[in-house]
N, C-alpha and C. Protein backbone atom coordinates (compact mmCIF):
# COMPACT_ATOMS: atom_id res chain seq x y z
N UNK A 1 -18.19 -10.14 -1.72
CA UNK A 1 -16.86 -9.60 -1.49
C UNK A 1 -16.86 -8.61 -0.32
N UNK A 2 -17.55 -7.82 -0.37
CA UNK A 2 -17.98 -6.82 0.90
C UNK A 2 -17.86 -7.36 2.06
N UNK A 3 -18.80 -8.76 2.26
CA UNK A 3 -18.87 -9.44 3.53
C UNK A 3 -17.56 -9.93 3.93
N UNK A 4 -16.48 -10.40 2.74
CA UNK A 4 -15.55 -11.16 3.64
C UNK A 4 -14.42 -9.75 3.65
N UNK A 5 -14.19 -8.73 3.22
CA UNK A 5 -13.43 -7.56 3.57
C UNK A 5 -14.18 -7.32 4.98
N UNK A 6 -15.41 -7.33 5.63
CA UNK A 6 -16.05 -6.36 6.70
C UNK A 6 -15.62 -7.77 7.56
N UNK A 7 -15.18 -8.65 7.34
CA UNK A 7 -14.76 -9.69 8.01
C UNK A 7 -13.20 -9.84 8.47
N UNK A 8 -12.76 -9.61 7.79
CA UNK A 8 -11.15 -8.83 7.90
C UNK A 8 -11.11 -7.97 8.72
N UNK A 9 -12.29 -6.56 8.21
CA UNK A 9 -11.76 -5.49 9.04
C UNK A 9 -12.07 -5.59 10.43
N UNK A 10 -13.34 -6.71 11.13
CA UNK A 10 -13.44 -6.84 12.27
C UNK A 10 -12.01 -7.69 12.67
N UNK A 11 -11.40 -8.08 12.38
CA UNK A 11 -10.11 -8.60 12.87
C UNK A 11 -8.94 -8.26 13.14
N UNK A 12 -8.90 -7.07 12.36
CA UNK A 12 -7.92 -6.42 12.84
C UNK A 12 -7.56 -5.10 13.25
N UNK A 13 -6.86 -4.64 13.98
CA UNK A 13 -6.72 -3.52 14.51
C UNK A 13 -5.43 -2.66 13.84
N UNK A 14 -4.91 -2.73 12.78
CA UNK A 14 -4.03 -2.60 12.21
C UNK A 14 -4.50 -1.00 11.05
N UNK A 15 -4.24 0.21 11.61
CA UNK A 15 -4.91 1.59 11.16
C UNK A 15 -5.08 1.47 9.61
N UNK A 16 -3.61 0.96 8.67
CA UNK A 16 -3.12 1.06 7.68
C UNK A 16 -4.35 0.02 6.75
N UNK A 17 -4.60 -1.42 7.09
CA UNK A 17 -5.51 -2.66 6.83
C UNK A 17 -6.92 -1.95 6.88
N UNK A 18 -7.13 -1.05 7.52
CA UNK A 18 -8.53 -0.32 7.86
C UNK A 18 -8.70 0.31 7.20
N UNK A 19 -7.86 1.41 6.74
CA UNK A 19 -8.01 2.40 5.86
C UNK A 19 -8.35 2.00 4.56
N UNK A 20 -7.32 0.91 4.27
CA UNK A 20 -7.21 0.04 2.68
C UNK A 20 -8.21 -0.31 2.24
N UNK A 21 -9.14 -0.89 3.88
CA UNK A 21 -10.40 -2.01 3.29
C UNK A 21 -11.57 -0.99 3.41
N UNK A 22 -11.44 0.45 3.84
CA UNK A 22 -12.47 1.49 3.71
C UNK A 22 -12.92 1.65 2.18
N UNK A 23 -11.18 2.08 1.54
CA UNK A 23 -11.34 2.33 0.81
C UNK A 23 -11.64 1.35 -0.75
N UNK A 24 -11.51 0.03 -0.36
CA UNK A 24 -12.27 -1.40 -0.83
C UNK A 24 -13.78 -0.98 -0.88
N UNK A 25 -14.36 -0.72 0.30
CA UNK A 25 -15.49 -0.73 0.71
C UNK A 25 -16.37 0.63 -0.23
N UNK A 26 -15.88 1.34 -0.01
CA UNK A 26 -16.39 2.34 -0.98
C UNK A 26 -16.52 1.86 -2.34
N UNK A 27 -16.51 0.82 -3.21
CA UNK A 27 -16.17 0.91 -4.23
C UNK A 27 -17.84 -0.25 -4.02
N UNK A 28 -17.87 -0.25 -5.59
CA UNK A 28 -19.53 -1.12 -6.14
C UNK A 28 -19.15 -2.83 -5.71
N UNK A 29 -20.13 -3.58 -5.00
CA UNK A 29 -19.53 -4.86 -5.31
C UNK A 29 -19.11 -5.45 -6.61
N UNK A 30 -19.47 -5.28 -7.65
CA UNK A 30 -19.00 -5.91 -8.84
C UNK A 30 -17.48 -5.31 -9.05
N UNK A 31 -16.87 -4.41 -8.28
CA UNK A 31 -15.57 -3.87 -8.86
C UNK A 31 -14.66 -3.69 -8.33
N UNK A 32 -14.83 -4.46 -7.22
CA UNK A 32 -14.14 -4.89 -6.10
C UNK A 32 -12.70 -5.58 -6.49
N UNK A 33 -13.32 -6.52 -7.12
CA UNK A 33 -11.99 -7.81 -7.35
C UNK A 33 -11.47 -7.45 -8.67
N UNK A 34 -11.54 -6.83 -9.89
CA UNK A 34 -11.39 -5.97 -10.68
C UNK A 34 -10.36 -4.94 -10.60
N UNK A 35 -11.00 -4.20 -9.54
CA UNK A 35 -10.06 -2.64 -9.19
C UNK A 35 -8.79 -3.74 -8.30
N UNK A 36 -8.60 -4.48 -7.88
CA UNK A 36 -7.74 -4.90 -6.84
C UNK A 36 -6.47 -5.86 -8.28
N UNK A 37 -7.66 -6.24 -9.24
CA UNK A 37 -6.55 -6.95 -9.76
C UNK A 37 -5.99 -5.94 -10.88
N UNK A 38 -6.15 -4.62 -11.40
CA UNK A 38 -5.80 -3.90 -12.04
C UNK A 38 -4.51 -2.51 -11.48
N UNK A 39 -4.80 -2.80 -9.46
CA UNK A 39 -3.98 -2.06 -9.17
C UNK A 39 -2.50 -2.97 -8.99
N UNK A 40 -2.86 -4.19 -8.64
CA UNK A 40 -1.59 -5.40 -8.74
C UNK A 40 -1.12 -4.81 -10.41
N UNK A 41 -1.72 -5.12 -11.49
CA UNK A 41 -1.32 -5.13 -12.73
C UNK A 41 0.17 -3.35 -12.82
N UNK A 42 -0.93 -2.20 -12.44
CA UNK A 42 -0.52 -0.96 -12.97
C UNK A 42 -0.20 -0.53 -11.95
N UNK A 43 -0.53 -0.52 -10.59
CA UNK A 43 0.28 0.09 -9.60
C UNK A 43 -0.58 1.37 -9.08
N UNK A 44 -0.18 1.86 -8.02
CA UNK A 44 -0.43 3.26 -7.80
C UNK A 44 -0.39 4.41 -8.68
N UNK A 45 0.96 4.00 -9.25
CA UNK A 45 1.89 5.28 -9.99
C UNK A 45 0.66 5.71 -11.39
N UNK A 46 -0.32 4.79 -11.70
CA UNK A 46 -0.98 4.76 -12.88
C UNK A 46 -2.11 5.57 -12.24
N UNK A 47 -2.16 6.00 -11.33
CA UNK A 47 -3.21 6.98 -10.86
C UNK A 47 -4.54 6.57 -10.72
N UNK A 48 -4.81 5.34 -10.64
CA UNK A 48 -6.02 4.83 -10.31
C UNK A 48 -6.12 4.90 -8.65
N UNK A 49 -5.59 4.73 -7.76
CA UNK A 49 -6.44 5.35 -6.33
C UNK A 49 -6.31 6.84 -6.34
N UNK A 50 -7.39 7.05 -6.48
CA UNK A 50 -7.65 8.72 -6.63
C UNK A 50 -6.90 9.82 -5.36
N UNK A 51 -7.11 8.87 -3.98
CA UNK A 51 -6.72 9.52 -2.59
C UNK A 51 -5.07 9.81 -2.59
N UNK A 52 -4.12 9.20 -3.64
CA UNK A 52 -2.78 9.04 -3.77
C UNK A 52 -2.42 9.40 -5.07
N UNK A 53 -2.56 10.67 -5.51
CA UNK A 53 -2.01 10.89 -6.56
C UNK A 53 -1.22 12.22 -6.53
N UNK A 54 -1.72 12.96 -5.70
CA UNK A 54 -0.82 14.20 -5.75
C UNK A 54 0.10 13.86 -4.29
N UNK A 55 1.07 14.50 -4.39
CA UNK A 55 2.38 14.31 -3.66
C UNK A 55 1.88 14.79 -1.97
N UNK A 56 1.08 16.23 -1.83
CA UNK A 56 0.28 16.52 -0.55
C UNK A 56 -0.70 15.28 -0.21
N UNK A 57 -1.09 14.54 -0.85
CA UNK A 57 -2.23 13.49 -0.69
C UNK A 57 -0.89 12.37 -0.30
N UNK A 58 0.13 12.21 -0.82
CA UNK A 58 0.72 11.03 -0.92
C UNK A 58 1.26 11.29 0.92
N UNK A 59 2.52 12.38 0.85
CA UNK A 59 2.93 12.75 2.08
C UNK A 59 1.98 12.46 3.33
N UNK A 60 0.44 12.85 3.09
CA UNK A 60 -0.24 13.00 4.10
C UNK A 60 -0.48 11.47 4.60
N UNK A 61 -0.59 10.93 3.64
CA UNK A 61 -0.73 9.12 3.53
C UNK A 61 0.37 8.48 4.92
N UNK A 62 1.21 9.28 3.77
CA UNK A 62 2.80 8.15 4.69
C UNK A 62 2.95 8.72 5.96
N UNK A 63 2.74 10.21 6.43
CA UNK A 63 3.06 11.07 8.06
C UNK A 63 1.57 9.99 8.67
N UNK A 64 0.69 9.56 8.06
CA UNK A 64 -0.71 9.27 9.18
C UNK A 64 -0.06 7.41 9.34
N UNK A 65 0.73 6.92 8.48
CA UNK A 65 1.01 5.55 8.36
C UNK A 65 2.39 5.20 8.58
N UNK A 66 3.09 6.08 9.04
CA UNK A 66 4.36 6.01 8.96
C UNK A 66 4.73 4.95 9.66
N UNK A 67 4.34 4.34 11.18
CA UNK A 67 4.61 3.68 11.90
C UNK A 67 4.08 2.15 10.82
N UNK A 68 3.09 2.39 10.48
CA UNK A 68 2.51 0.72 9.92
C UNK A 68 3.75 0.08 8.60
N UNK A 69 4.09 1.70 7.95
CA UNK A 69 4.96 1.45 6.85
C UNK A 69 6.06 1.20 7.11
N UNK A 70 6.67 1.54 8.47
CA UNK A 70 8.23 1.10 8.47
C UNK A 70 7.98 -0.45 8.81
N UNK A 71 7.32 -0.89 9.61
CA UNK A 71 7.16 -2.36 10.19
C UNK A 71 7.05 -2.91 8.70
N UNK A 72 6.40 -2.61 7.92
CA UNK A 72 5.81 -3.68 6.30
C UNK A 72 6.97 -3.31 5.67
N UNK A 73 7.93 -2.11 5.81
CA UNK A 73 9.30 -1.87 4.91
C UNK A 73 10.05 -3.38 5.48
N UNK A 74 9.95 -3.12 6.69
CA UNK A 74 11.38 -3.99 7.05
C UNK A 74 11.02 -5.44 6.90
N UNK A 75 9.87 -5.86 6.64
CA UNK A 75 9.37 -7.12 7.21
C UNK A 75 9.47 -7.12 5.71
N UNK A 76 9.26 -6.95 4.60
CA UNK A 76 9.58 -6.77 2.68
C UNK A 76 11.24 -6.85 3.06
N UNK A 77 12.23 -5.89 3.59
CA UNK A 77 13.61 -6.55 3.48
C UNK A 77 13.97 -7.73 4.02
N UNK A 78 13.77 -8.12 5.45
CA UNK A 78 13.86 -9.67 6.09
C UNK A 78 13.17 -10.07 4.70
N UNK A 79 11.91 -10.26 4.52
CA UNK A 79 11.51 -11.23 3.40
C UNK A 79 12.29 -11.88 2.07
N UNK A 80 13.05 -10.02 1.64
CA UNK A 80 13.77 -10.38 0.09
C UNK A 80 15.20 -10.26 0.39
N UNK A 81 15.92 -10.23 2.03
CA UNK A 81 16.58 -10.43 2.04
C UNK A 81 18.40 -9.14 1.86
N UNK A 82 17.08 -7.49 1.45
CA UNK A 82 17.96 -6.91 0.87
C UNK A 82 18.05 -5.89 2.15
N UNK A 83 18.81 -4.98 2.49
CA UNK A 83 19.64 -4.43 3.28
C UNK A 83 19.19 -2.85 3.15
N UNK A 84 18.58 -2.16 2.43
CA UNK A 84 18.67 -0.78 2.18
C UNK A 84 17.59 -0.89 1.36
N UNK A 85 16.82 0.34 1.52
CA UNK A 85 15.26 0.21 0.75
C UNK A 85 15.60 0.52 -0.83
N UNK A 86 17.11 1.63 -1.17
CA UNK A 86 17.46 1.20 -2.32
C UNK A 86 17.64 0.10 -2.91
N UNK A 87 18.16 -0.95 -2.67
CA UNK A 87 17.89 -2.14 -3.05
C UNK A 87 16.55 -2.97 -3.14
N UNK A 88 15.90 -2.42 -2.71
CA UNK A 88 14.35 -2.93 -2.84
C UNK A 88 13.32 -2.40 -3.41
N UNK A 89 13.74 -1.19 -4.01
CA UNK A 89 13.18 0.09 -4.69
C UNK A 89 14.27 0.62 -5.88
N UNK A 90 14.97 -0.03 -6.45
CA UNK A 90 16.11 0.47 -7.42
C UNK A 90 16.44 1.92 -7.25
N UNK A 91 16.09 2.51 -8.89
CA UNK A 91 16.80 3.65 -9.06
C UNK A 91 15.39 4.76 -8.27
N UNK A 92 14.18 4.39 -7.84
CA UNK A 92 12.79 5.10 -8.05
C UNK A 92 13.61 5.42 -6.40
N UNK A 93 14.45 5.33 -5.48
CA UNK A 93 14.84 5.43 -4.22
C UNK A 93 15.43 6.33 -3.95
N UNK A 94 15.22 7.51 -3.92
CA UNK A 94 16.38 8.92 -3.72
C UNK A 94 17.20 8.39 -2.41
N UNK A 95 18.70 7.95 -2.85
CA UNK A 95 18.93 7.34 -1.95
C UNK A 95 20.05 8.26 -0.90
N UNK A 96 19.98 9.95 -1.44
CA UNK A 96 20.38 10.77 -0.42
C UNK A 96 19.70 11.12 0.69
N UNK A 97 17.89 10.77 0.83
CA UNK A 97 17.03 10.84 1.41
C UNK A 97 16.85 9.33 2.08
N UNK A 98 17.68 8.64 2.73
CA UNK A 98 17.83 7.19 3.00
C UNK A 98 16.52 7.45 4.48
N UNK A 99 16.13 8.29 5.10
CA UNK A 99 15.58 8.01 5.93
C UNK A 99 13.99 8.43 5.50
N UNK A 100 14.17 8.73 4.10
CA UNK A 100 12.60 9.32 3.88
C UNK A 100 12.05 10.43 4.70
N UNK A 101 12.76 11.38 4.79
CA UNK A 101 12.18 12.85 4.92
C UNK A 101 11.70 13.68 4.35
N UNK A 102 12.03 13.78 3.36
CA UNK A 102 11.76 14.70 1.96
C UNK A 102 10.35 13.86 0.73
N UNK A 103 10.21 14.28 0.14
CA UNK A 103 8.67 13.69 -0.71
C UNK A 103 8.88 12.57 -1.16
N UNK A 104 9.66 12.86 -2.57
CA UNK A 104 9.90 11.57 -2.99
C UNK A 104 9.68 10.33 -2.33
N UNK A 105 10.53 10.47 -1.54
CA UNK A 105 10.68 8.71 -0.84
C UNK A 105 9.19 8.19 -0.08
N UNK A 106 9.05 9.68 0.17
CA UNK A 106 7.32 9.34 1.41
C UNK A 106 6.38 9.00 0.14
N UNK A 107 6.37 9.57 -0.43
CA UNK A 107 5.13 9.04 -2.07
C UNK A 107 5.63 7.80 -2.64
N UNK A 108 6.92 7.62 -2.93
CA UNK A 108 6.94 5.95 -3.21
C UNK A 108 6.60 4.89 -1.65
N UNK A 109 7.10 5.46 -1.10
CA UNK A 109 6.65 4.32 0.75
C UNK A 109 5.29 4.54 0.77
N UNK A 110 4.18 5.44 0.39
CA UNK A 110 2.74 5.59 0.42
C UNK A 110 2.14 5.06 -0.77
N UNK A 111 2.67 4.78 -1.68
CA UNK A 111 2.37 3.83 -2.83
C UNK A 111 2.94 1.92 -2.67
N UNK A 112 3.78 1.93 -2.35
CA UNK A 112 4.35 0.47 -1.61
C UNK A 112 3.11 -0.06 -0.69
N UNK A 113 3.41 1.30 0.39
CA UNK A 113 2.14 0.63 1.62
C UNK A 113 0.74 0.15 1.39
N UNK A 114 0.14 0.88 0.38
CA UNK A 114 -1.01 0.91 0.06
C UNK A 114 -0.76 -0.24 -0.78
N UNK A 115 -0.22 -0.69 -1.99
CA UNK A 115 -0.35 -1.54 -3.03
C UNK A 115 -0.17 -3.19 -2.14
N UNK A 116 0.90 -2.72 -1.00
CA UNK A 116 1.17 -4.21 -0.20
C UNK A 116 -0.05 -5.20 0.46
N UNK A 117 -0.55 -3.61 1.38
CA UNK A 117 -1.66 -4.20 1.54
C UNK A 117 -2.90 -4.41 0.79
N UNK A 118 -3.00 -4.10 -0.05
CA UNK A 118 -3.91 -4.66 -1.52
C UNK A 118 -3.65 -5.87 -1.19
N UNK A 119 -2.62 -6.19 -2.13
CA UNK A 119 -1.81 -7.32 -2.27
C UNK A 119 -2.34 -8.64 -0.30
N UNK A 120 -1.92 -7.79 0.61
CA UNK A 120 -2.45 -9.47 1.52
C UNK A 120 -4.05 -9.27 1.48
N UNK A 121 -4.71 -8.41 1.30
CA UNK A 121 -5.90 -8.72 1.36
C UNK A 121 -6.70 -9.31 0.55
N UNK A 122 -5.70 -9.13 -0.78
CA UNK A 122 -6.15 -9.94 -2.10
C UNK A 122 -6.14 -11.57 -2.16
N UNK A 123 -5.04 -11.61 -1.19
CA UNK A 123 -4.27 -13.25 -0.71
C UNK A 123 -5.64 -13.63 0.43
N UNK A 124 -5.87 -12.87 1.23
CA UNK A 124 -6.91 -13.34 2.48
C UNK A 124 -8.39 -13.67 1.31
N UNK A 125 -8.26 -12.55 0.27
CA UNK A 125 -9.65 -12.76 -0.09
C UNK A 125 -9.55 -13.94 -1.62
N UNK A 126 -8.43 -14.54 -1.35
CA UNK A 126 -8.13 -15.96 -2.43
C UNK A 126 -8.44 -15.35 -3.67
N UNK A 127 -7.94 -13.86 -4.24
CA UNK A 127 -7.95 -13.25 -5.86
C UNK A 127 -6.71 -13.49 -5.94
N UNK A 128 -6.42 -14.14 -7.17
CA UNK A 128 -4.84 -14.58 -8.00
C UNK A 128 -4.36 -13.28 -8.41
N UNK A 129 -3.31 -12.77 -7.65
CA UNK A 129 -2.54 -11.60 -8.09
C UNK A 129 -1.44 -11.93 -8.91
């Protein structure tokens, strides 16, 4: 599993994909495909990536990724088609904060970003999410 993530990460130049598969990489080979299919299952919000759990950790996430996260926001609305990230995020969307300035919205967009890209690398690395 190691080899075909360090195979990915030579491919791409994408900060957000790098970071993700660092933090892949840090982990034991046996718990690789495990931890990936348990964060699909429970999410961020369940506090299993340790680097994203407090709101200063989350913020810091989304200000260093901000650029990778709006491109994967909008490219998730073209995809589902919906118009406003409230609609793509229900009620969890402080939707007086529509541009994501304030925490909230940056800790759910730093939990999205991170879980998305789980999610294609899980698809590149053929694990059934």
């Amino acid at each position: 599993m190691k080899k075909e993530l360090l195979a990915i990460r030579v491919e791409t130049t994408n900060k957000l994909i790098l970071r993700v598969i660092d933090s892949l990489l840090d982990r034991e080979e046996n718990e690789i495909e495990g931890y990936i299919e348990d964060l699909m299952q429970h999410g961020c919000q369940s506090g299993m990536v340790g680097e994203l759990i407090y709101y200063h950790d989350t913020v810091k996430f989304y200000e260093e990724f901000k650029t990778e996260i709006k491109v994967m926001l909008k490219e998730m609305m073209d995809e589902t088609g919906f118009k406003s990230p409230q609609e793509l995020f229900g009620d969890k969307w402080d939707n007086e904060d529509y541009f994501a300035e304030d925490t909230l919205n940056q800790n759910l967009l730093a939990w999205f970003a991170y879980e998305e890209t789980v999610k294609q690398i899980a698809y590149q690395l053929e694990i059934e999410v």
